[in-house]
C-alpha atoms as a PDB file:
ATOM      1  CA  UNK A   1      48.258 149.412 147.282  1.00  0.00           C
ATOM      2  CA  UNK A   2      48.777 151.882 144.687  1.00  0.00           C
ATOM      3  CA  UNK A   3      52.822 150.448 144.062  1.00  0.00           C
ATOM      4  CA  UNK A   4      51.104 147.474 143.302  1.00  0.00           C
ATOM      5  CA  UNK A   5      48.458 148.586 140.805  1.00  0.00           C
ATOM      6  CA  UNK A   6      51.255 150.977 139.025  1.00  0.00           C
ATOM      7  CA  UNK A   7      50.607 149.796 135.648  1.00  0.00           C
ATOM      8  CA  UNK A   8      48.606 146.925 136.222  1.00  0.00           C
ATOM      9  CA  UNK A   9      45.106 148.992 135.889  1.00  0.00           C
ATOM     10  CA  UNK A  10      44.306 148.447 132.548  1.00  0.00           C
ATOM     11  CA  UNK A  11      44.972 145.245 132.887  1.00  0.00           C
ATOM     12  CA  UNK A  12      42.684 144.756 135.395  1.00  0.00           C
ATOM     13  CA  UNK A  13      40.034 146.161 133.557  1.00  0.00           C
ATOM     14  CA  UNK A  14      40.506 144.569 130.353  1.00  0.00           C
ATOM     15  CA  UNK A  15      40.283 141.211 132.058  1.00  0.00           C
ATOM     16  CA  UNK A  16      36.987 142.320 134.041  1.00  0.00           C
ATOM     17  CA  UNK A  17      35.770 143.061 130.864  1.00  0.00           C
ATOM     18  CA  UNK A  18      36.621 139.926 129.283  1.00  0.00           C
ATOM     19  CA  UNK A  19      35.151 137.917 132.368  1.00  0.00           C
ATOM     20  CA  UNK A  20      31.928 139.693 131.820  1.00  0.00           C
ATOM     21  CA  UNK A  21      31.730 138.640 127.913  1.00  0.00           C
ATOM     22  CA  UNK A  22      32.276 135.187 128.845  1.00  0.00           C
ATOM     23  CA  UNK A  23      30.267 134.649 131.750  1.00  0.00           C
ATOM     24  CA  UNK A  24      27.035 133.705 130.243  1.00  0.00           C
ATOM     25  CA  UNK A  25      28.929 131.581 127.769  1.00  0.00           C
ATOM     26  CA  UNK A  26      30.827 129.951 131.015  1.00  0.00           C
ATOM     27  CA  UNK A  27      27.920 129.464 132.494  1.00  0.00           C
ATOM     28  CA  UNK A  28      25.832 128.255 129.437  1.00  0.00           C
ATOM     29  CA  UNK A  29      23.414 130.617 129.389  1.00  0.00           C
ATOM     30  CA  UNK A  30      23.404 131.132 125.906  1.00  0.00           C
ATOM     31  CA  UNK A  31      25.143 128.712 123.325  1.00  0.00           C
ATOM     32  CA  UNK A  32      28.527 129.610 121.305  1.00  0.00           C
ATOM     33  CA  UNK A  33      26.267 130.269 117.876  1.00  0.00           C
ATOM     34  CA  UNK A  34      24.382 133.154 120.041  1.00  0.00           C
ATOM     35  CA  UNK A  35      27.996 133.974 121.512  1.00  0.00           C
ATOM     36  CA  UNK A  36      29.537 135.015 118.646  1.00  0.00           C
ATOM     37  CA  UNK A  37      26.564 136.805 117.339  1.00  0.00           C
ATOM     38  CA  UNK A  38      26.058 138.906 120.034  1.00  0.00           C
ATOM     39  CA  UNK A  39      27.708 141.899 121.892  1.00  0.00           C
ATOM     40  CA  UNK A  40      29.598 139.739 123.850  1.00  0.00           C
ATOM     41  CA  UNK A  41      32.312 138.849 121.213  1.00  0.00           C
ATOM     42  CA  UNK A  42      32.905 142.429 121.063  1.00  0.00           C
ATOM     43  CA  UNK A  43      33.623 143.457 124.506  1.00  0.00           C
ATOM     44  CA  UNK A  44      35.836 140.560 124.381  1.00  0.00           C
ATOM     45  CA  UNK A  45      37.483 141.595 121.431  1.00  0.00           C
ATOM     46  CA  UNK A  46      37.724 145.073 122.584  1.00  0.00           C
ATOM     47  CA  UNK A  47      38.780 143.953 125.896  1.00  0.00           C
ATOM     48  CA  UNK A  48      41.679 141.748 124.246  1.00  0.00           C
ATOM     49  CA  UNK A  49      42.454 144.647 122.075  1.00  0.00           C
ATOM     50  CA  UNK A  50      42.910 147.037 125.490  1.00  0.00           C
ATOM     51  CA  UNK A  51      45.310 144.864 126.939  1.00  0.00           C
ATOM     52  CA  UNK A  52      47.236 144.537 123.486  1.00  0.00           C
ATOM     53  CA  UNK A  53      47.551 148.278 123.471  1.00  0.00           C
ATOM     54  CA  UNK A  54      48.227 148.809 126.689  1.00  0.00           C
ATOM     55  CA  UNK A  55      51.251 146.359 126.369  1.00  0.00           C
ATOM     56  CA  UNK A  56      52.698 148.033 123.553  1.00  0.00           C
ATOM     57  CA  UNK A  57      52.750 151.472 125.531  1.00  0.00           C
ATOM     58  CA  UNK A  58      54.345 149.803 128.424  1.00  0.00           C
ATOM     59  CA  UNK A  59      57.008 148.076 126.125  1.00  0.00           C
ATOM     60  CA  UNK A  60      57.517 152.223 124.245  1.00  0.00           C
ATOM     61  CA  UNK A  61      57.689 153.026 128.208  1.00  0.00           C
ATOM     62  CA  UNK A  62      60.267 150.624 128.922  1.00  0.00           C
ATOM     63  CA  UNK A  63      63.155 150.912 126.718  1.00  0.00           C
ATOM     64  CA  UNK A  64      61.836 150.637 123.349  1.00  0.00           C
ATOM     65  CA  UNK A  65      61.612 152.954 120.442  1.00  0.00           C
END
C-alpha cells in the first residue's frame, strides 16, 4: 500500500478537493452563477493549482533542472 501511494498523495488530495467543489454543482444544488461566486471556485482552483505544483516538483525530482 504505501509503494503504491509513493507520490501519488497529493494527488489524491487535490482531486478530493476538487470533487468536493464540484459536488453541489454536479448535483445541482446551486446553479453555475452561484458556483463561480462562491468558495467553491476557489478550492477548485486551489485544488488544480496543488496538483500543478506538485507535478512540477515531481518533474525537478525526476531528471529535470
Amino acid at each position: 500500500m504505501r509503494k503504491f501511494l509513493q507520490g501519488r498523495k497529493t494527488y489524491i488530495v487535490a482531486t478530493l478537493m476538487a470533487m468536493v467543489a464540484l459536488v453541489d454543482l454536479v448535483t445541482g444544488s446551486i446553479s453555475l452563477v452561484d458556483f463561480v461566486q462562491s468558495d467553491h471556485i476557489r478550492i477548485l482552483l486551489d485544488s488544480i493549482g496543488l496538483a500543478t505544483l506538485r507535478a512540477g516538483v515531481g518533474s525537478l525530482k525526476g531528471g529535470g533542472v
